[in-house]
Protein backbone atom coordinates (compact mmCIF):
# COMPACT_ATOMS: atom_id res chain seq x y z
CA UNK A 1 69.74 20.20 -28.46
CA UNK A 2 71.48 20.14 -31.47
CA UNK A 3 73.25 22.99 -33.62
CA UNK A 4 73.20 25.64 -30.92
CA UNK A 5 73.94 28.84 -33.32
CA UNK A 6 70.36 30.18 -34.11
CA UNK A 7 70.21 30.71 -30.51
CA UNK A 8 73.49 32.03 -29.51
CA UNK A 9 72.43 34.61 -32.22
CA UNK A 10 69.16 34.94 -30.73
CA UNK A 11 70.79 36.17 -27.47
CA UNK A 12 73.55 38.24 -28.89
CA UNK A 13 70.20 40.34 -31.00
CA UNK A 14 68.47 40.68 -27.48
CA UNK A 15 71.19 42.06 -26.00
CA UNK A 16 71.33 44.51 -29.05
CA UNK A 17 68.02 45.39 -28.70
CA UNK A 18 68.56 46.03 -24.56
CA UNK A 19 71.58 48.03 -25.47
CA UNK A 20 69.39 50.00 -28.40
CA UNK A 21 66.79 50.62 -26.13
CA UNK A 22 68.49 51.67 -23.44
CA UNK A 23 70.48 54.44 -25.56
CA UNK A 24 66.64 55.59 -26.69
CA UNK A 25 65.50 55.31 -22.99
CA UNK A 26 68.25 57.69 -21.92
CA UNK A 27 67.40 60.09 -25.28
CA UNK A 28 63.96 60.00 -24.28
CA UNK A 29 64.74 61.35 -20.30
CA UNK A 30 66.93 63.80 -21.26
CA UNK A 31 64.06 65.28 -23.44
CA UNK A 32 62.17 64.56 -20.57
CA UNK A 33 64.05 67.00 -18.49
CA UNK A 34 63.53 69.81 -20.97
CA UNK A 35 59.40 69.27 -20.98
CA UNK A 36 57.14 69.90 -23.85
CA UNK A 37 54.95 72.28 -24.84
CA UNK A 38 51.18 71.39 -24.02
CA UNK A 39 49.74 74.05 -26.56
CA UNK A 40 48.69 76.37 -23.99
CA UNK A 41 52.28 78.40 -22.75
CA UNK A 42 52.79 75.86 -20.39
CA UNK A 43 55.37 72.77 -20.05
CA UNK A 44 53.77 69.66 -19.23
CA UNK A 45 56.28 66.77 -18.42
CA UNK A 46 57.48 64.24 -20.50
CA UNK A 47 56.35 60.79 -19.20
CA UNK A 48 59.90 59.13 -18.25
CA UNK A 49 61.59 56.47 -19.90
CA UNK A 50 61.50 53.99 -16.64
CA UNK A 51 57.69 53.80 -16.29
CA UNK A 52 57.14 53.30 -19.61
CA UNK A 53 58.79 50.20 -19.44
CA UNK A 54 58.17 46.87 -19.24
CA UNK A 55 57.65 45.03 -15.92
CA UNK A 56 58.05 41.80 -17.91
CA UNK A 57 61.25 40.49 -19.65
CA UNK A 58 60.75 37.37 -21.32
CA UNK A 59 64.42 37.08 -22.02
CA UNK A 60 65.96 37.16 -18.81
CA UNK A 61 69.78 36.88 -18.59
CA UNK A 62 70.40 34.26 -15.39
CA UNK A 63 68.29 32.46 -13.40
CA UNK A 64 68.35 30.80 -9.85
CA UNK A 65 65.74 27.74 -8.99
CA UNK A 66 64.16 27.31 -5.40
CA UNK A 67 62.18 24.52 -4.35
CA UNK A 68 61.98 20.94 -3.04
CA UNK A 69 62.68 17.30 -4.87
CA UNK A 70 61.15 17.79 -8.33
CA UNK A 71 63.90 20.68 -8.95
CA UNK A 72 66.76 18.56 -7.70
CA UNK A 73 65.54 15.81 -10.29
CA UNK A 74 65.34 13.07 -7.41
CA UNK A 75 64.83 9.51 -8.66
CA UNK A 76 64.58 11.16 -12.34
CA UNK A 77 68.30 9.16 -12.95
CA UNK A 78 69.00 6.99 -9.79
CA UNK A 79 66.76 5.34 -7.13
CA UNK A 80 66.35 7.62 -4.27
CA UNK A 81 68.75 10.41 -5.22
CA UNK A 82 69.07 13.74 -6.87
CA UNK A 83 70.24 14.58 -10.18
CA UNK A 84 70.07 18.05 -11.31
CA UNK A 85 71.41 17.71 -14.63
CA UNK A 86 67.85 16.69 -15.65
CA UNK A 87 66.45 19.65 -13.59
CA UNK A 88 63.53 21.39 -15.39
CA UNK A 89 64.86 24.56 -14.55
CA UNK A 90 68.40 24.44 -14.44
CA UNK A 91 69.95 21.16 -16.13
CA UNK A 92 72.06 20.55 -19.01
CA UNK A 93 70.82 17.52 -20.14
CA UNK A 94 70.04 17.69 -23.41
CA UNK A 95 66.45 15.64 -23.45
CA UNK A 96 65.27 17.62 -20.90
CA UNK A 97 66.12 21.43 -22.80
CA UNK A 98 65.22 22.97 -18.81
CA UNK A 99 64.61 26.10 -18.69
CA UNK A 100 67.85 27.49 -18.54
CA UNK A 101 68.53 26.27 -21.91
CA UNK A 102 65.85 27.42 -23.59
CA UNK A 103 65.81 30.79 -22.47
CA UNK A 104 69.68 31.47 -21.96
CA UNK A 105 71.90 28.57 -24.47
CA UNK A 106 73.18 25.88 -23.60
CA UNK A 107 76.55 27.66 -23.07
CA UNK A 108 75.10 30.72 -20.69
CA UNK A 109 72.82 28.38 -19.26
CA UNK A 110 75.89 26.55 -17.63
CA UNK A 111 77.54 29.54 -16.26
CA UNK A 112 74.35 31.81 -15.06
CA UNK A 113 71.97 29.42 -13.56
CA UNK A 114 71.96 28.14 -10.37
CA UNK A 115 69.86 25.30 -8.32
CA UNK A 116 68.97 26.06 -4.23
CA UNK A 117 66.42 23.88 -4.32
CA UNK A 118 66.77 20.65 -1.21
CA UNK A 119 65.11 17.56 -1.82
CA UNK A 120 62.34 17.25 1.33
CA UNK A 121 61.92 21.19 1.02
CA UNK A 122 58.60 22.85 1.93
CA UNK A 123 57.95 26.24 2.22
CA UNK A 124 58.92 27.16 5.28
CA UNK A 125 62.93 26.50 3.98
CA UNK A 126 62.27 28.74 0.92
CA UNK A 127 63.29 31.92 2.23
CA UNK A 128 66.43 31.16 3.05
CA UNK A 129 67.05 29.53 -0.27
CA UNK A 130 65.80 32.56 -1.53
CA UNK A 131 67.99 34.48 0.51
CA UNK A 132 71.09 32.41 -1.21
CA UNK A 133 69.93 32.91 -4.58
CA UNK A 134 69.92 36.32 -4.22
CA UNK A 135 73.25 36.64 -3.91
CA UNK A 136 74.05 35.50 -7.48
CA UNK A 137 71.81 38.47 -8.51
CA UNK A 138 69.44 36.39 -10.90
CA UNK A 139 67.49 38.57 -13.26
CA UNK A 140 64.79 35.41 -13.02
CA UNK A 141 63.78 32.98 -10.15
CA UNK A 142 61.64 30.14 -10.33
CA UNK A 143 59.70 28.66 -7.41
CA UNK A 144 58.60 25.18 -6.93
CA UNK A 145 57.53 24.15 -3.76
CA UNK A 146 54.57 23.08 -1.17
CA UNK A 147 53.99 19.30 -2.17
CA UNK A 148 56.03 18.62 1.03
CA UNK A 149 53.54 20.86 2.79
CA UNK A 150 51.07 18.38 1.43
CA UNK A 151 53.34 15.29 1.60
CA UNK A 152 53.58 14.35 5.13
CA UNK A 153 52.84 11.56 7.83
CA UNK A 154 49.57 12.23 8.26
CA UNK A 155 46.62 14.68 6.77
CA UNK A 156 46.92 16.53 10.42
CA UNK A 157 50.59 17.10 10.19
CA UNK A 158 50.69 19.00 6.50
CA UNK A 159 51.38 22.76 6.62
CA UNK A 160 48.19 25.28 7.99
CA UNK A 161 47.12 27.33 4.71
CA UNK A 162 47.54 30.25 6.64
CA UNK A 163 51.69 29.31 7.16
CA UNK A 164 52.05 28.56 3.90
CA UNK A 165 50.51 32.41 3.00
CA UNK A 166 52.73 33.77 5.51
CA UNK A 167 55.73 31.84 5.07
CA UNK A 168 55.97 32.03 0.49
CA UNK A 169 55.24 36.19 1.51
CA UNK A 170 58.65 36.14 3.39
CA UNK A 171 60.05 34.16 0.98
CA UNK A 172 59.29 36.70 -1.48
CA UNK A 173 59.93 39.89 0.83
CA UNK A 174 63.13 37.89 0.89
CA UNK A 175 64.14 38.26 -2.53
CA UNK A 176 62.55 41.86 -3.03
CA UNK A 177 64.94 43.02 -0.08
CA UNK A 178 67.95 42.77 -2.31
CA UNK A 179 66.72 42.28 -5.75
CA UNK A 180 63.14 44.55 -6.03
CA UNK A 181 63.53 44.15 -9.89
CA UNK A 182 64.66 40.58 -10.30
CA UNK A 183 61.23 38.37 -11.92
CA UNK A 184 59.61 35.40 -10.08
CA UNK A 185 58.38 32.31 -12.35
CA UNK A 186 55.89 30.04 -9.40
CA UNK A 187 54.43 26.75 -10.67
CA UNK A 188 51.44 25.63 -8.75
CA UNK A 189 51.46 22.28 -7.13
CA UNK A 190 51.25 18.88 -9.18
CA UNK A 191 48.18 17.17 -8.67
CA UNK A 192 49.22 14.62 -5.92
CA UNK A 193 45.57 12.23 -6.11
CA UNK A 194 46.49 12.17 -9.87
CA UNK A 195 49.79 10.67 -9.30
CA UNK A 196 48.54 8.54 -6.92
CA UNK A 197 45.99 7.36 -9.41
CA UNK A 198 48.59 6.42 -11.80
CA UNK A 199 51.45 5.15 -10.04
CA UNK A 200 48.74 2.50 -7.77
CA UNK A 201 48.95 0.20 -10.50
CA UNK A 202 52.63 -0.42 -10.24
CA UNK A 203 54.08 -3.01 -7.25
CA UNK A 204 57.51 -1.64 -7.53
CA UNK A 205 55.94 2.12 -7.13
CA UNK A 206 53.65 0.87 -4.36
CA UNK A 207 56.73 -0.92 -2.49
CA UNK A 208 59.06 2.38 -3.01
CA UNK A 209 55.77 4.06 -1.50
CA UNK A 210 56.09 2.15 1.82
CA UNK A 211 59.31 4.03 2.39
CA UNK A 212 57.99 7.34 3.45
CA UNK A 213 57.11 8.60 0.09
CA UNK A 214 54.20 11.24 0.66
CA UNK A 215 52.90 8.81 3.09
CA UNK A 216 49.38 10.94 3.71
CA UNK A 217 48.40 10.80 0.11
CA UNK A 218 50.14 6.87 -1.00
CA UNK A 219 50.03 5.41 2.39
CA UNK A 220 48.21 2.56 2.36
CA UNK A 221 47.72 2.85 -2.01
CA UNK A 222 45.73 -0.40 -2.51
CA UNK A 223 42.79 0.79 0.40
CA UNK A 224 39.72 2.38 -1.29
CA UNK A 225 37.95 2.46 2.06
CA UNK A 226 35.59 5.50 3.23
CA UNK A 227 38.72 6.42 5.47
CA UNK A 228 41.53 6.05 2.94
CA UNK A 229 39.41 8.25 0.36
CA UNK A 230 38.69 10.72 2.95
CA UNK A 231 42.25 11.43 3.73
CA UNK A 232 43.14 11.70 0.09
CA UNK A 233 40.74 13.98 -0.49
CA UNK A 234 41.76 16.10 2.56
CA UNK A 235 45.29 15.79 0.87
CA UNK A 236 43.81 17.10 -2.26
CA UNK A 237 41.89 20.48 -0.84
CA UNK A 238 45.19 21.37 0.88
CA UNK A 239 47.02 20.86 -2.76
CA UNK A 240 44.57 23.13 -4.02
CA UNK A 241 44.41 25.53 -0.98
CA UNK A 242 47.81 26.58 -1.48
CA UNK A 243 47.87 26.43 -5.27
CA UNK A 244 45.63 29.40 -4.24
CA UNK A 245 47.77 31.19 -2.28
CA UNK A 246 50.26 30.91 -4.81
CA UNK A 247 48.21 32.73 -7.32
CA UNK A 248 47.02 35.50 -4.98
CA UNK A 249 49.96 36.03 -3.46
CA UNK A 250 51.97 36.20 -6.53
CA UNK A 251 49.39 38.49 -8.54
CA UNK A 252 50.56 41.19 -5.62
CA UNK A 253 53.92 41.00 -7.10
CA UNK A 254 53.98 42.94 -10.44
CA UNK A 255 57.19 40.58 -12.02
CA UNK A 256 55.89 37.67 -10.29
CA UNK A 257 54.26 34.94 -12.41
CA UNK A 258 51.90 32.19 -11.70
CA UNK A 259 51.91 28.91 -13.99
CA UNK A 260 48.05 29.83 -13.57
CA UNK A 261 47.69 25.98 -12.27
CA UNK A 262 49.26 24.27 -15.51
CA UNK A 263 51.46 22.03 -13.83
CA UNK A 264 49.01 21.02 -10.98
CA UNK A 265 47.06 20.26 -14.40
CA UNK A 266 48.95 18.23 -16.15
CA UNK A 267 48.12 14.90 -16.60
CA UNK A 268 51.48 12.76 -15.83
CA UNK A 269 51.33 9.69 -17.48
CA UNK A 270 54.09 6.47 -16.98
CA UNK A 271 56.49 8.28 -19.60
CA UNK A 272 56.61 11.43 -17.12
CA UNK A 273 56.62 9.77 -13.80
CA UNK A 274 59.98 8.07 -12.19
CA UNK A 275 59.60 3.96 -12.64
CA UNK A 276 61.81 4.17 -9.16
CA UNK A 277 58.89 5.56 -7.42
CA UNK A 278 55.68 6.31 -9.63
CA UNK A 279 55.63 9.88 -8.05
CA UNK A 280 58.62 12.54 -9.13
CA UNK A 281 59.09 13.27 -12.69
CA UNK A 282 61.36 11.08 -15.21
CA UNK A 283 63.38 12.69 -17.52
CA UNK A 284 60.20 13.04 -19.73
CA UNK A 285 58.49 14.66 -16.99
CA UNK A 286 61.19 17.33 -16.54
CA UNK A 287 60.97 18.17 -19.85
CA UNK A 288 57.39 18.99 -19.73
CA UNK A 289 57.88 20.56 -16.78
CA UNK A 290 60.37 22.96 -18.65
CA UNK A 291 57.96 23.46 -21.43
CA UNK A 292 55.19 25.01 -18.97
CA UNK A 293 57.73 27.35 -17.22
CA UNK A 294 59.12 28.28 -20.76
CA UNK A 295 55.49 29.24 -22.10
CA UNK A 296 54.59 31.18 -19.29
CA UNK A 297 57.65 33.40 -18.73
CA UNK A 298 57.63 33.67 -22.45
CA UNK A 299 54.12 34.36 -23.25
CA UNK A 300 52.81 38.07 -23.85
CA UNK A 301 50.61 38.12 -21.50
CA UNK A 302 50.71 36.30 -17.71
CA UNK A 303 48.40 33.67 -17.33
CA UNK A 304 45.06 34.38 -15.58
């Protein structure tokens, strides 16, 4: 990361300008309470300082991560194991720069950020890791979860669209049970037939495969038979199915925000992918995974 000064300073001005505004929010209700004068003998009310404000902070002060295997960092440092010091969201390492870095310094970052996320996660588990984070009060939590919904034995086994819907709502009712104000970064699912795509062409990916690694999408990687496309492709609707709930549902949420599909987008190459297993991110990865949360809970607008 480098000299980390500029944005130590950076935090210390934002939490000048929260204490600043906050003194004129208060000036500006107890005017409020007084009224004004709408021209015509009458005292119209002053609009008050809370709904004037922003539903959006794009500095938030801590943040907790949810989610599965890609949040944990598995095989990103070690063969079949965790390691969430290269965490997009939360880790320290510095050629990652997760999220928590960016947004809070390196120093903050290690002292208000926390990682709930379990490798093999799907979305069924988030609400109670949502229920954990909540008690460290996060102003911002990030969600990253459902390619275990996708991810499993066989096509027929992976999560009904209609579960995932109900069970990412209670994950979310969750959180807003104890924390209505706290914001909610959600990044859509990767693009599993990409990575399949890619990591095909490696025999140490394809024999790490043969271990149970999303065994309905890279099950049987070399066959490009009617039957093996066909259950890729039902793979790939379901991916896309709930990347859809995850927008709708989210859009509901006024301080929730969708990646709007970036990371199902992105196009992982060999850099990003683990050479362990051709399928979770490498340290590469994690950093671009950190770059697409950072521009979208830092952008002006939310993505559409």
């Amino acid at each position: 990361m480098g000299n980390q000064g500029p944005r130590d300073r950076n935090r210390r001005d934002r939490r000048s300008r929260r204490l600043l505004a906050a003194g004129a929010a208060a000036a500006a209700l107890a005017l409020g309470v007084a009224g004004c004068d709408s021209g015509d003998g009458t005292t119209a009310p002053r609009p008050s300082a809370t709904s004037r404000a922003p539903l959006w902070d794009r500095s938030p002060d801590s943040i907790a991560a949810v989610g599965d295997s890609i949040t944990r960092g598995f095989d990103a440092c070690n063969v079949l194991s965790d390691c969430p010091t290269v965490s997009w969201a939360t880790g320290s390492d510095t050629s990652v720069d997760s999220l928590a870095v960016r947004l809070l310094g390196r120093a903050d970052a290690a002292e208000h950020s926390w990682n709930y996320a379990v490798t093999g996660a799907r979305m069924a588990d988030v609400p109670a890791q949502m229920a954990r984070a909540a008690r460290r009060r996060p102003e911002l939590v990030t969600v990253m979860a459902g390619a275990n919904d996708a991810c499993r034995r066989t096509e027929k086994q992976m999560t009904p669209v209609d579960d995932f819907r109900a069970e990412f709502k209670d994950a979310l009712a969750t959180l807003r049970t104890k924390l209505p104000r706290s914001q909610v970064y959600v990044a859509s699912v990767p693009n599993l037939k990409r990575l399949w795509a890619q990591g095909r062409t490696s025999a140490l990916g394809k024999q790490i495969w043969k271990l149970g690694i999303c065994p309905s999408m890279l099950g049987d990687a070399e066959s490009l038979d009617p039957a093996a496309t066909r259950r890729r492709d039902t793979v790939q609707r379901r991916v896309e199915a709930y990347n859809k709930v995850l927008r709708e549902v989210c859009a509901k949420d006024a301080r929730c925000r969708f990646d709007g599909g970036a990371v199902h987008d992105y196009r992982f190459g060999q850099a990003q992918l683990s050479h362990w297993d051709w399928f979770h991110p490498s340290r590469d990865g994690q950093a671009r995974l950190a770059e697409i949360a950072y521009r979208t809970i830092t952008a002006e607008k939310p993505v559409t």
